[in-house]
N, C-alpha and C. Protein backbone atom coordinates (compact mmCIF):
# COMPACT_ATOMS: atom_id res chain seq x y z
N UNK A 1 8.79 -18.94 2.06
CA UNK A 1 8.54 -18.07 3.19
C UNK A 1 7.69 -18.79 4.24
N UNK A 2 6.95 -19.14 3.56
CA UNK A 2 6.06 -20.17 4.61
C UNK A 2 6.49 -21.11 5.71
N UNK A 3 7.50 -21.72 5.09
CA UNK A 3 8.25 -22.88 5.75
C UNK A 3 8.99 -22.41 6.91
N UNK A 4 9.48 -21.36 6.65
CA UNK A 4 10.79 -20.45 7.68
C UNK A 4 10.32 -19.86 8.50
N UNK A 5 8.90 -19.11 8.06
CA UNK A 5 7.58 -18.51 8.87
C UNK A 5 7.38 -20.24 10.28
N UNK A 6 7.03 -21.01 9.47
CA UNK A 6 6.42 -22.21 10.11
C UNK A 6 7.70 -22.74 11.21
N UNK A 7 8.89 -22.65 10.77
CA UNK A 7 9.92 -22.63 11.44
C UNK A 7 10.62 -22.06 12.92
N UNK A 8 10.01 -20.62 12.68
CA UNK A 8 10.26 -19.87 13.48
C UNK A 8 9.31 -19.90 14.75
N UNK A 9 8.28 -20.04 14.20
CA UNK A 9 7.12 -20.24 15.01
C UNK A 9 7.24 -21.33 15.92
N UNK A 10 7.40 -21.97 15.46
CA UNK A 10 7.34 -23.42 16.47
C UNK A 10 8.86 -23.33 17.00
N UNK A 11 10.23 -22.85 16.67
CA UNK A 11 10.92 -22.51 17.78
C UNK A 11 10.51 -21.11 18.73
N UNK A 12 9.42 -20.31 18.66
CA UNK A 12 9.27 -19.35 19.29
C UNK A 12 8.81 -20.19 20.13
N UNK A 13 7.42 -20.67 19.74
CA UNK A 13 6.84 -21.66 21.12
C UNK A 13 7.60 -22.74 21.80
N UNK A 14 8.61 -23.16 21.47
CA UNK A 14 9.74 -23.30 22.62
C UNK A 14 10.62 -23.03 23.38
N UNK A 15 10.48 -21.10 22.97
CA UNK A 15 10.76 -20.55 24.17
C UNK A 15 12.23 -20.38 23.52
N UNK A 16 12.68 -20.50 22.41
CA UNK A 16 14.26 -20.52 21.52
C UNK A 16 13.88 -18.95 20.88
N UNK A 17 15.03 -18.15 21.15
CA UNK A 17 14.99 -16.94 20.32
C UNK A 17 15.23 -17.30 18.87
N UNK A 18 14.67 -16.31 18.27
CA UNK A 18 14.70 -16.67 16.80
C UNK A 18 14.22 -15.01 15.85
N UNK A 19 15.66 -14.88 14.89
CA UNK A 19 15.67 -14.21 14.62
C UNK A 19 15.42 -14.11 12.73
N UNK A 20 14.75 -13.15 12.34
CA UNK A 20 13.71 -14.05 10.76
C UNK A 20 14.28 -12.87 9.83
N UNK A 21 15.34 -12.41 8.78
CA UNK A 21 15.59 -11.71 8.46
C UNK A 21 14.67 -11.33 7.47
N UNK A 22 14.16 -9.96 7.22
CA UNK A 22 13.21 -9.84 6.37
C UNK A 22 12.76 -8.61 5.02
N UNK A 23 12.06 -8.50 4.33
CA UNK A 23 12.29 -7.09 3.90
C UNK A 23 11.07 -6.48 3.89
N UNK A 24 11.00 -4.85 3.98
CA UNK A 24 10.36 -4.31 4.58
C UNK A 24 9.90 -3.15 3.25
N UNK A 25 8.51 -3.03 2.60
CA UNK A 25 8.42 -2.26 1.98
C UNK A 25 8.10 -0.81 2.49
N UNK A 26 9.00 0.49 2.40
CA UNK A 26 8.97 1.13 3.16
C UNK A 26 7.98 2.49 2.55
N UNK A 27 7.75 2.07 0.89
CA UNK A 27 7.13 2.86 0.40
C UNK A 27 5.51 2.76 0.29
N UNK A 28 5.26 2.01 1.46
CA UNK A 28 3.77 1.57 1.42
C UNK A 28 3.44 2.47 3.05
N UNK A 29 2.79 2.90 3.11
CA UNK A 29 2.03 3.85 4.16
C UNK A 29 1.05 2.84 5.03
N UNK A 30 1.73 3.05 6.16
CA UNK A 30 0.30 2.06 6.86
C UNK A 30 -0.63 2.54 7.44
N UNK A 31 -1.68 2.28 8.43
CA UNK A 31 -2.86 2.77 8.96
C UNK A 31 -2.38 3.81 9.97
N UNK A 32 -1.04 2.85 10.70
CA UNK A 32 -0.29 3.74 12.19
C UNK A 32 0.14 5.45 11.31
N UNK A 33 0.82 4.91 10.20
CA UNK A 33 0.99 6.53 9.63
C UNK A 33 0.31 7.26 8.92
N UNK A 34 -0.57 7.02 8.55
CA UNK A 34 -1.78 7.42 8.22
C UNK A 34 -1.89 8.12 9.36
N UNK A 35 -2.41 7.72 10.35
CA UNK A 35 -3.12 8.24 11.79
C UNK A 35 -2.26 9.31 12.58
N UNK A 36 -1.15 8.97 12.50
CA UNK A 36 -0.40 9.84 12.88
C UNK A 36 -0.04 11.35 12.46
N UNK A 37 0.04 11.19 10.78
CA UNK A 37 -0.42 12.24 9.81
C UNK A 37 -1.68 13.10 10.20
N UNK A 38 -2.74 12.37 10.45
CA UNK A 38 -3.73 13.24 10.35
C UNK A 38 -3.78 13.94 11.64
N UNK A 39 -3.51 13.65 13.15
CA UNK A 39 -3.28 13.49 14.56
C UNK A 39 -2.41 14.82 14.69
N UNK A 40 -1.55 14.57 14.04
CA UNK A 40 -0.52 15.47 13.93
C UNK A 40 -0.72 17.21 13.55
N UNK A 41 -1.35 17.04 12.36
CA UNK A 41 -2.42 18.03 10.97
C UNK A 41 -3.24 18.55 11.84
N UNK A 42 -3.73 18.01 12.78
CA UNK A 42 -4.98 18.78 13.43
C UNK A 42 -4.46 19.63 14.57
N UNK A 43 -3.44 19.25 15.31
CA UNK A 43 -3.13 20.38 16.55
C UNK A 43 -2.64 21.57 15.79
N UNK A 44 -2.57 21.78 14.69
CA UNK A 44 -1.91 23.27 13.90
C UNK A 44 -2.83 24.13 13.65
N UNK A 45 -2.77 25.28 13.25
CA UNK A 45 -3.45 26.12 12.62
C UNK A 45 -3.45 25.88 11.17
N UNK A 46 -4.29 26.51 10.27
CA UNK A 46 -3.86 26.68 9.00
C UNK A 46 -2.73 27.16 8.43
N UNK A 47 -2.21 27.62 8.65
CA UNK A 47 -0.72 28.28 8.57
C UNK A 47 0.56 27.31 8.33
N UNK A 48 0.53 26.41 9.59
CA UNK A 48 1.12 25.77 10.08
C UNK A 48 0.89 24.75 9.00
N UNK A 49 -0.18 24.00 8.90
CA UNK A 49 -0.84 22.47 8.09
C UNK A 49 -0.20 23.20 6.87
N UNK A 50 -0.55 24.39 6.23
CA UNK A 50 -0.35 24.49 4.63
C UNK A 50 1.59 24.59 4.93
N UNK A 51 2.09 24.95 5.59
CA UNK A 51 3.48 25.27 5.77
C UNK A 51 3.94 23.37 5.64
N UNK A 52 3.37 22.47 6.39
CA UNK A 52 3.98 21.35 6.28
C UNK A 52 3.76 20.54 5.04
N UNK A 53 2.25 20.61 4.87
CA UNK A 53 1.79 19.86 3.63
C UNK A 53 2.67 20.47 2.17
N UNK A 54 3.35 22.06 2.36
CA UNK A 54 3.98 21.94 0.99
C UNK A 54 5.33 21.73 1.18
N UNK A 55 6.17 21.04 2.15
CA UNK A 55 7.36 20.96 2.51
C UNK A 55 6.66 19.17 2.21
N UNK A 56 5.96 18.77 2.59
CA UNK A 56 5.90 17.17 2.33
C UNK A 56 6.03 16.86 0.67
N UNK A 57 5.10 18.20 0.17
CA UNK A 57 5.31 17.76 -1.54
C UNK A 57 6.26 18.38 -1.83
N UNK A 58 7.14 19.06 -1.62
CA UNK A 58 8.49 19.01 -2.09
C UNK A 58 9.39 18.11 -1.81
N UNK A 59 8.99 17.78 -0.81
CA UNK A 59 9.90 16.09 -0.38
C UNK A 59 9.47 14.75 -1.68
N UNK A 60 8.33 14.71 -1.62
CA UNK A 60 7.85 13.92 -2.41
C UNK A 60 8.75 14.43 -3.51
N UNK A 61 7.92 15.34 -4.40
CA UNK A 61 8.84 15.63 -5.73
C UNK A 61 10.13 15.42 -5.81
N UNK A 62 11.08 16.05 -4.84
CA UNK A 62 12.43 16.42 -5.36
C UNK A 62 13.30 14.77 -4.93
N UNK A 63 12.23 14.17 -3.81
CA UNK A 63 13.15 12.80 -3.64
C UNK A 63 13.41 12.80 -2.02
């Protein structure tokens, strides 16, 4: 990975498009969604937050 990383790079800085095929773990949560989650959670009422938060764990559970 390194090498192809190192690869790409130094054709980026010549200004050569370069395209790095890659894989993406999608089951890892990042800071952006994290933030967004909580951002989100707060313009609701209670009503609303408990209405989504148990539609998220049924998502979770059932898949």
């Amino acid at each position: 990975m390194d090498q192809v990383m190192s690869k790409a790079w130094s054709l980026a800085d010549d200004n050569v498009p370069v395209i790095v095929d890659v894989k993406i773990d999608y089951s890892k949560r990042t800071r952006f969604t994290e933030g967004i989650v909580v951002t989100n959670l707060k313009r609701f009422n209670l009503g609303t937050k408990a209405r989504f938060i148990g539609r998220a764990l049924v998502r979770k559970v059932t898949g």
